[in-house]
Every structure is written in structure tokens, then in C-alpha cells.
C-alpha atoms as a PDB file:
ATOM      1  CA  UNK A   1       4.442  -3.686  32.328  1.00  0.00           C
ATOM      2  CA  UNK A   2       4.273  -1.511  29.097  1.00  0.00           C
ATOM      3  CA  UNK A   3       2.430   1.976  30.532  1.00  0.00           C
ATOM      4  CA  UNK A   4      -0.552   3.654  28.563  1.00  0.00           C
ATOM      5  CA  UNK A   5       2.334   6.614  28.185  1.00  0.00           C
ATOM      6  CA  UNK A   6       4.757   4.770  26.496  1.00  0.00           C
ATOM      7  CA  UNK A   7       2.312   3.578  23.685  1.00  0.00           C
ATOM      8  CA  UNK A   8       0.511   6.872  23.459  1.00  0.00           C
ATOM      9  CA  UNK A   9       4.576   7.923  22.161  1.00  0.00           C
ATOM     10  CA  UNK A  10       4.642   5.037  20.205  1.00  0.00           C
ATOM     11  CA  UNK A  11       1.617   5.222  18.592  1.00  0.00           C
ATOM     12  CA  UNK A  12       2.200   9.128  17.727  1.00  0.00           C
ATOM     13  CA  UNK A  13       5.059   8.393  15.987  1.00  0.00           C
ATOM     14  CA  UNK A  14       2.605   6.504  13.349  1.00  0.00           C
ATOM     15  CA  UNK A  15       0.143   9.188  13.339  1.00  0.00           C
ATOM     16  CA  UNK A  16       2.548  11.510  11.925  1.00  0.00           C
ATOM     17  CA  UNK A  17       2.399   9.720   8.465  1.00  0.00           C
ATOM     18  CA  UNK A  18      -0.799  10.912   7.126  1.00  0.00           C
ATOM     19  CA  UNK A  19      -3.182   8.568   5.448  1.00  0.00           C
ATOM     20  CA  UNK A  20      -2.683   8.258   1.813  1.00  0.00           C
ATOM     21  CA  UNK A  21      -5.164  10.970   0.096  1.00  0.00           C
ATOM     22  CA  UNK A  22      -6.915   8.084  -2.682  1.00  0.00           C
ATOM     23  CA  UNK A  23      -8.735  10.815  -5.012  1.00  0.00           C
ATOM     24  CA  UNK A  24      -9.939   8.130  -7.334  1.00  0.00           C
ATOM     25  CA  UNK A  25     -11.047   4.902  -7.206  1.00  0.00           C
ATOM     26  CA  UNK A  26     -11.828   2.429 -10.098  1.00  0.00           C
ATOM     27  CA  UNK A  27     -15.498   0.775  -9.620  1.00  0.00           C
ATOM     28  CA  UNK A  28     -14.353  -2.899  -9.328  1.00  0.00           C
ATOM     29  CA  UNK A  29     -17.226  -5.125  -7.533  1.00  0.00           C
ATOM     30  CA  UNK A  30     -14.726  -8.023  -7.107  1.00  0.00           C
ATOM     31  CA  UNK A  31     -12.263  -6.203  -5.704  1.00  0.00           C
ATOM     32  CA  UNK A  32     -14.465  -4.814  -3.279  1.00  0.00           C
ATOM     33  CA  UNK A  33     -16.200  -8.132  -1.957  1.00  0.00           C
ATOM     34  CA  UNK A  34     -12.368  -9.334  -1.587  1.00  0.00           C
ATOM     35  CA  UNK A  35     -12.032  -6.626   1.346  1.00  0.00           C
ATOM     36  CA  UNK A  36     -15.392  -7.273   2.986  1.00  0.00           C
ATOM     37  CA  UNK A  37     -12.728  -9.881   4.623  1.00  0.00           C
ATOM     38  CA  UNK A  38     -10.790  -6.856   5.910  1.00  0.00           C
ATOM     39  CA  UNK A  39     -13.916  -4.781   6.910  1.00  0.00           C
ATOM     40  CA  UNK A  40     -16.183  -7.308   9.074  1.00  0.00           C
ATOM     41  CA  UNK A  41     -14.221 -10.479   8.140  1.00  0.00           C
ATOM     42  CA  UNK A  42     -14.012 -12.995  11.167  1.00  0.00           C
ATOM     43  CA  UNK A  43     -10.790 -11.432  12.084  1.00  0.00           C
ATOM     44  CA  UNK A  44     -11.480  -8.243  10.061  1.00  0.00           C
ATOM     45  CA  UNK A  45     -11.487  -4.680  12.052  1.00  0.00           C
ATOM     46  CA  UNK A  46     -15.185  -4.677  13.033  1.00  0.00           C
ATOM     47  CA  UNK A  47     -14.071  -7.971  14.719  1.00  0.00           C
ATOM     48  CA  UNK A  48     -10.843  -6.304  16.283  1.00  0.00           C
ATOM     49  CA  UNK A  49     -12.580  -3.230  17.129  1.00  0.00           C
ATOM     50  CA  UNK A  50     -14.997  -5.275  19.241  1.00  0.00           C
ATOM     51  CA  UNK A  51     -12.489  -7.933  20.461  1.00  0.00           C
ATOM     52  CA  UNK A  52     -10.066  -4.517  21.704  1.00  0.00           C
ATOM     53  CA  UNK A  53     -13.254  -3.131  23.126  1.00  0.00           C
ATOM     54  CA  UNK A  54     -13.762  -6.514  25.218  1.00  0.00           C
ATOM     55  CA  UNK A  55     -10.647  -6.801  26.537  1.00  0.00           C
ATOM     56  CA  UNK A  56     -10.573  -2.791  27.509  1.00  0.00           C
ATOM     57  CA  UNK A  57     -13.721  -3.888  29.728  1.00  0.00           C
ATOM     58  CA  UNK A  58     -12.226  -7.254  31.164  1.00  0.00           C
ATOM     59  CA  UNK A  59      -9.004  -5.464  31.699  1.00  0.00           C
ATOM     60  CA  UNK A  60     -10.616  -2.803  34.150  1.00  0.00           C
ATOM     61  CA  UNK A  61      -8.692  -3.553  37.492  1.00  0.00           C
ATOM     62  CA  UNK A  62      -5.432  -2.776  34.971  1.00  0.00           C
ATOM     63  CA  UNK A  63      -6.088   0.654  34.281  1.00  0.00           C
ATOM     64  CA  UNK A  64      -2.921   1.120  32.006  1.00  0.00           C
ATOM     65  CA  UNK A  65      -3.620  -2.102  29.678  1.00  0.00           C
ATOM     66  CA  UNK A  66      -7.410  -1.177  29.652  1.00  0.00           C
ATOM     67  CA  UNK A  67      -6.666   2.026  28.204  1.00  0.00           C
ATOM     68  CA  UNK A  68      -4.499   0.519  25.982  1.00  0.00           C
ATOM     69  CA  UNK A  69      -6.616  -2.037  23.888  1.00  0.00           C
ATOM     70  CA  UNK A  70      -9.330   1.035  23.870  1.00  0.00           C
ATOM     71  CA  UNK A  71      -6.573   3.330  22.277  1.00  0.00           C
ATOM     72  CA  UNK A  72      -6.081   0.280  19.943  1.00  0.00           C
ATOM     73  CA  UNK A  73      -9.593  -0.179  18.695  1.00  0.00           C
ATOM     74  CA  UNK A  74      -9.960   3.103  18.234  1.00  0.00           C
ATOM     75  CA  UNK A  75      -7.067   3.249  15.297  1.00  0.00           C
ATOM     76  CA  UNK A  76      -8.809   0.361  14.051  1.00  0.00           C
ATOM     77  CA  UNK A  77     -12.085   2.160  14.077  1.00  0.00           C
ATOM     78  CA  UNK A  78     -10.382   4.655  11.397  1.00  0.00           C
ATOM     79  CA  UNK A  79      -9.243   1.495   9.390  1.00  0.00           C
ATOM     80  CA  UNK A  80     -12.449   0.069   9.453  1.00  0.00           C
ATOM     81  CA  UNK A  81     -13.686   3.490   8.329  1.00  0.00           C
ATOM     82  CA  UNK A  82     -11.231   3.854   5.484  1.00  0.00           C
ATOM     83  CA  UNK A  83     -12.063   0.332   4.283  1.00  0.00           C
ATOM     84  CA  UNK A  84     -15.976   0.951   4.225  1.00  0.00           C
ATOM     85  CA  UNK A  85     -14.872   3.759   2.036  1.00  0.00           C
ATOM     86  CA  UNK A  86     -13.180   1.648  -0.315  1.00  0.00           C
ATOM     87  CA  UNK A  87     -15.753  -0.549  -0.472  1.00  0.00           C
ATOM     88  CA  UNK A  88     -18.374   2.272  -1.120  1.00  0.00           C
ATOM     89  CA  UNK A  89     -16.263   3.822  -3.927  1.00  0.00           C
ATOM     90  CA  UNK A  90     -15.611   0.327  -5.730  1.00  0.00           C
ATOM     91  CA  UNK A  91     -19.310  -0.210  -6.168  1.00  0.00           C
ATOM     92  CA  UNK A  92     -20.614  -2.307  -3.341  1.00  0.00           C
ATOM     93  CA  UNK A  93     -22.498  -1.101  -0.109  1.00  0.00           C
ATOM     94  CA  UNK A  94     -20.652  -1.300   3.142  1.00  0.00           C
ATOM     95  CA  UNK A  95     -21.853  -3.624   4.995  1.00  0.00           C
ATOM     96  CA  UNK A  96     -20.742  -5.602   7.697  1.00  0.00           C
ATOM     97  CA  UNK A  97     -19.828  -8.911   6.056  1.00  0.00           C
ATOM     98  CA  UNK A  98     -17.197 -11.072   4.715  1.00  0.00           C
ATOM     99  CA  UNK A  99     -16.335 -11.813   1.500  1.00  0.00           C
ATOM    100  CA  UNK A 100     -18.698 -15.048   1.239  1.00  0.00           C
ATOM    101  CA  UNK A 101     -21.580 -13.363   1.898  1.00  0.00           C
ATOM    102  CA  UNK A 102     -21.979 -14.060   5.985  1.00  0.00           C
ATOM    103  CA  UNK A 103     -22.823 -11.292   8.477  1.00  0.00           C
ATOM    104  CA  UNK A 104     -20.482 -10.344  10.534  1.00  0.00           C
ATOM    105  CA  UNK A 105     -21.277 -11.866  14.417  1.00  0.00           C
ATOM    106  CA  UNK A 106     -20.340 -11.550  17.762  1.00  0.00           C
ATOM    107  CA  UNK A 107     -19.404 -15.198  17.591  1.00  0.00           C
ATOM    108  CA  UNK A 108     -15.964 -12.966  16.229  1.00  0.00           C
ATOM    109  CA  UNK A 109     -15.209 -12.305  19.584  1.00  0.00           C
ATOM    110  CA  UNK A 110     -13.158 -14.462  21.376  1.00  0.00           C
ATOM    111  CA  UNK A 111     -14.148 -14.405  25.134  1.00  0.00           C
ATOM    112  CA  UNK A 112     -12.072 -16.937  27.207  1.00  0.00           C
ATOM    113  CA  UNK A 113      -9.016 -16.591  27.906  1.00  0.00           C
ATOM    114  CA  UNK A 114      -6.319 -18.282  30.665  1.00  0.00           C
ATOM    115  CA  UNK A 115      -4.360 -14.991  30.818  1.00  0.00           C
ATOM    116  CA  UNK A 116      -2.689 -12.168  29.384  1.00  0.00           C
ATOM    117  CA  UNK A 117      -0.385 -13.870  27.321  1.00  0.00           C
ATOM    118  CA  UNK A 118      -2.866 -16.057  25.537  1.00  0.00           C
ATOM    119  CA  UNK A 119      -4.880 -12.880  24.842  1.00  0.00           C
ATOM    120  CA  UNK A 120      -2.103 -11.336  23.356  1.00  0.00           C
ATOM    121  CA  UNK A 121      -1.238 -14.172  21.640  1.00  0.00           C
ATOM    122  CA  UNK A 122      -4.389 -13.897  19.878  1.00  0.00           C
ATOM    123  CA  UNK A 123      -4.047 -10.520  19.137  1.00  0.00           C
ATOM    124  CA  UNK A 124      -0.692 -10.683  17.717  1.00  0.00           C
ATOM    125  CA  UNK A 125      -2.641 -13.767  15.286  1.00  0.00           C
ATOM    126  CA  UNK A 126      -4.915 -10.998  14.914  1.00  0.00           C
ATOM    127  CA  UNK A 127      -2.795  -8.406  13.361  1.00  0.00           C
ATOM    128  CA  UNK A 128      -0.446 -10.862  11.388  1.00  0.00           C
ATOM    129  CA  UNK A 129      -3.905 -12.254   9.612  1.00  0.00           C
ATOM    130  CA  UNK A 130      -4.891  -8.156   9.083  1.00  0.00           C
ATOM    131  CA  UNK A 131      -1.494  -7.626   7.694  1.00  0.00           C
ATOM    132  CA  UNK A 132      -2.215 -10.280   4.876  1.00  0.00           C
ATOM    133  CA  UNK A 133      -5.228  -9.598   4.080  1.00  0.00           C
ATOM    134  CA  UNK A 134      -3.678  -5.710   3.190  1.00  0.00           C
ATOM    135  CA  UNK A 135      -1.484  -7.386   1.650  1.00  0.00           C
ATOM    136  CA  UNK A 136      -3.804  -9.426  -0.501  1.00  0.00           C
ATOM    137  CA  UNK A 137      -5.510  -5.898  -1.172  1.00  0.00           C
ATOM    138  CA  UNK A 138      -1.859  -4.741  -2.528  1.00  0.00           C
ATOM    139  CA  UNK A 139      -1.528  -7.626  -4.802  1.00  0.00           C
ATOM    140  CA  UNK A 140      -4.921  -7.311  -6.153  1.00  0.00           C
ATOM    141  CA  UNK A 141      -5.078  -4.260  -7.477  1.00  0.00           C
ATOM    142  CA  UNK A 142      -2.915  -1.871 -10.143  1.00  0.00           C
ATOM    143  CA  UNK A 143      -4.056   1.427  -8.345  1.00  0.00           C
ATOM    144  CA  UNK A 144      -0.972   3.188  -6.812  1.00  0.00           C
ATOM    145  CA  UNK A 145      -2.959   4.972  -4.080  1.00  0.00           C
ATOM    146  CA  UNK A 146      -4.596   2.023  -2.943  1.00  0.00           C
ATOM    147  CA  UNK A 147      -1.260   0.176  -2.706  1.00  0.00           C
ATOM    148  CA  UNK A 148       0.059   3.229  -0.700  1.00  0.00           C
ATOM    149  CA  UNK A 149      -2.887   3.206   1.782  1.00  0.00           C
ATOM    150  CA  UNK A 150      -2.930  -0.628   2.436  1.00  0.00           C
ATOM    151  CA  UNK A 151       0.947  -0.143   3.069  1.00  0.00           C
ATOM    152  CA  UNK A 152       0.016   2.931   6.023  1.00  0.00           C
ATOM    153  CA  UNK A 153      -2.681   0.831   7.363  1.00  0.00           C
ATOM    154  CA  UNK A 154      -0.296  -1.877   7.533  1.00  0.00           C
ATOM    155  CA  UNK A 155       2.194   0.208   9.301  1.00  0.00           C
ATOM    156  CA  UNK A 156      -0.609   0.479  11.983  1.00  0.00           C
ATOM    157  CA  UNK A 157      -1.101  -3.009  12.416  1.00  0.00           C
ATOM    158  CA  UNK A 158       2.357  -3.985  13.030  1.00  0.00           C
ATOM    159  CA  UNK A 159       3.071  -1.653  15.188  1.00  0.00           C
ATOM    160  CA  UNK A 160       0.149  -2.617  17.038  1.00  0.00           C
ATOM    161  CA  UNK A 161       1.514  -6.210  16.616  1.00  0.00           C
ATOM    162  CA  UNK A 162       4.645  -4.808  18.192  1.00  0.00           C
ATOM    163  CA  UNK A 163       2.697  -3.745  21.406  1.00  0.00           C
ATOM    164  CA  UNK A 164       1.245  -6.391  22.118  1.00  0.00           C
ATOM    165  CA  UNK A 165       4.197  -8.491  21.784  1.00  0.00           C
ATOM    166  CA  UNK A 166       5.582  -6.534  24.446  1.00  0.00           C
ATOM    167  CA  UNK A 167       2.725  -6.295  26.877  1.00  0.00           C
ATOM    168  CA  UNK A 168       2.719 -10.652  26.226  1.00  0.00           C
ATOM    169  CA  UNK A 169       6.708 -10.521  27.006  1.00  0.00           C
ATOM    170  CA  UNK A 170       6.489  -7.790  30.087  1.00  0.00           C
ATOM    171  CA  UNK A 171       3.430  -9.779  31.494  1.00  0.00           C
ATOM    172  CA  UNK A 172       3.867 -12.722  33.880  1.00  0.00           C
ATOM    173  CA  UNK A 173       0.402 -14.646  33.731  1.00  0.00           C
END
């Protein structure tokens, strides 16, 4: 199984690309309630913050993994941080919502599970629907900086995508 050492190293090599500096953002309302999907969307990073979080605390008699998915949600704390932002700056409050209007729930949270590899499973759905919606963000807007934060944040969530792919392939339930 993948050790909490190896994906510290992994994970480092990320960090090293600072987050794209965005000096100045243009006060666009839409544009803003399109990323209260990414913020607190059903699978937005208030929702994978929490979901990591879970599985950090059901994963306690794996030390390794545990510390893991909490290493995880923590990145994804500084997403969902740097998305609020965003939000903020375009002209809406940050709150925790989606893009219809609906709180954000713990109903988000996916609790049962028949094993590892169906939890990762989810997680890798997880990160591929994150890595869309970023995309989406790119698409919809002409701001350069924006385009080159979504892009980091994206690097983020595939390589999260990446580690949980391998926990799923090392792991035999």
C-alpha cells in the first residue's frame, strides 16, 4: 500500500508551483454564481474537504491512508479558500452554496462504502467532476490569471486523482 511518505514527496512536488498571484478581478455576478458549484457544490471542495475528513476518521486502524485523505482535504481547504476569494472579488458573498441557490449539506457526504476501492472510486469521480468544473471556470472567462489559477488548482486535483488511483490499485478489498 501507497505510504503517507511517498505522497507527502508527491504532493511537494506540486507545492513548488506557486499559486497564480490574480491582482485583479473583473466584478462579474454570473460568473461568480457559476463557481458556487466549485466552492460548496454537491461535489464541490467544501463537499471533498468533508468527505476526505470522513474517510481520515473511518480510516483510523490504517494510520498511513488516514493521514493521507487528511493531507488531501487539507489542499482542498486552500482551493476552497482561493475559490471563496473569487467569489468575493466577482461581487457575490461566499457562501456555502451551489450555483442554484441550495445550501450546501452534509447529505454531500457519502458514508457507505463496501471497501477501499469503492471509496476511491468515488474519489477519483470526485476529482474528475472538480477538474471540469475548473475547466468550465477556464472556458468562461477572458481573464488570463484566472485561467492560470484554475489550470494550478487543476494540477492539484489530478494529482490527487493520481493517488487515489493508486491506493484503489495497491489495495486488495
Amino acid at each position: 500500500m501507497v505510504t503517507y511518505e511517498e505522497v507527502e514527496k508527491i504532493l511537494a512536488k506540486t507545492a513548488k508551483v506557486s499559486f497564480p498571484e490574480v491582482t485583479r478581478v473583473i466584478p462579474n455576478e454570473r460568473y461568480a454564481t457559476m463557481l458556487y458549484d466549485d466552492f460548496a457544490g454537491d461535489l464541490g471542495e467544501l463537499s471533498a474537504i468533508t468527505q476526505y475528513i470522513y474517510e481520515h476518521i473511518q480510516f483510523n486502524d490504517q494510520p498511513d491512508l488516514a493521514k493521507i485523505m487528511k493531507r488531501i482535504a487539507i489542499e482542498e481547504m486552500r482551493h476552497l479558500d482561493i475559490v471563496g476569494d473569487i467569489i468575493k472579488r466577482s461581487g457575490k458573498k461566499a457562501i456555502y452554496q451551489d450555483a442554484k441557490g441550495m445550501l450546501w449539506s452534509a447529505k454531500n457526504v457519502k458514508y457507505e462504502f463496501k471497501g477501499i476501492k469503492e471509496i476511491m472510486d468515488f474519489n477519483i469521480y470526485s476529482e474528475n467532476k472538480a477538474i471540469e468544473g475548473y475547466r468550465k471556470a477556464m472556458m468562461n472567462t477572458n481573464q488570463m490569471s484566472l485561467k492560470r489559477l484554475w489550470e494550478r488548482i487543476i494540477m492539484d486535483e489530478k494529482t490527487h486523482k493520481m493517488i487515489f488511483e493508486r491506493i484503489k490499485q495497491e489495495s486488495k478489498s
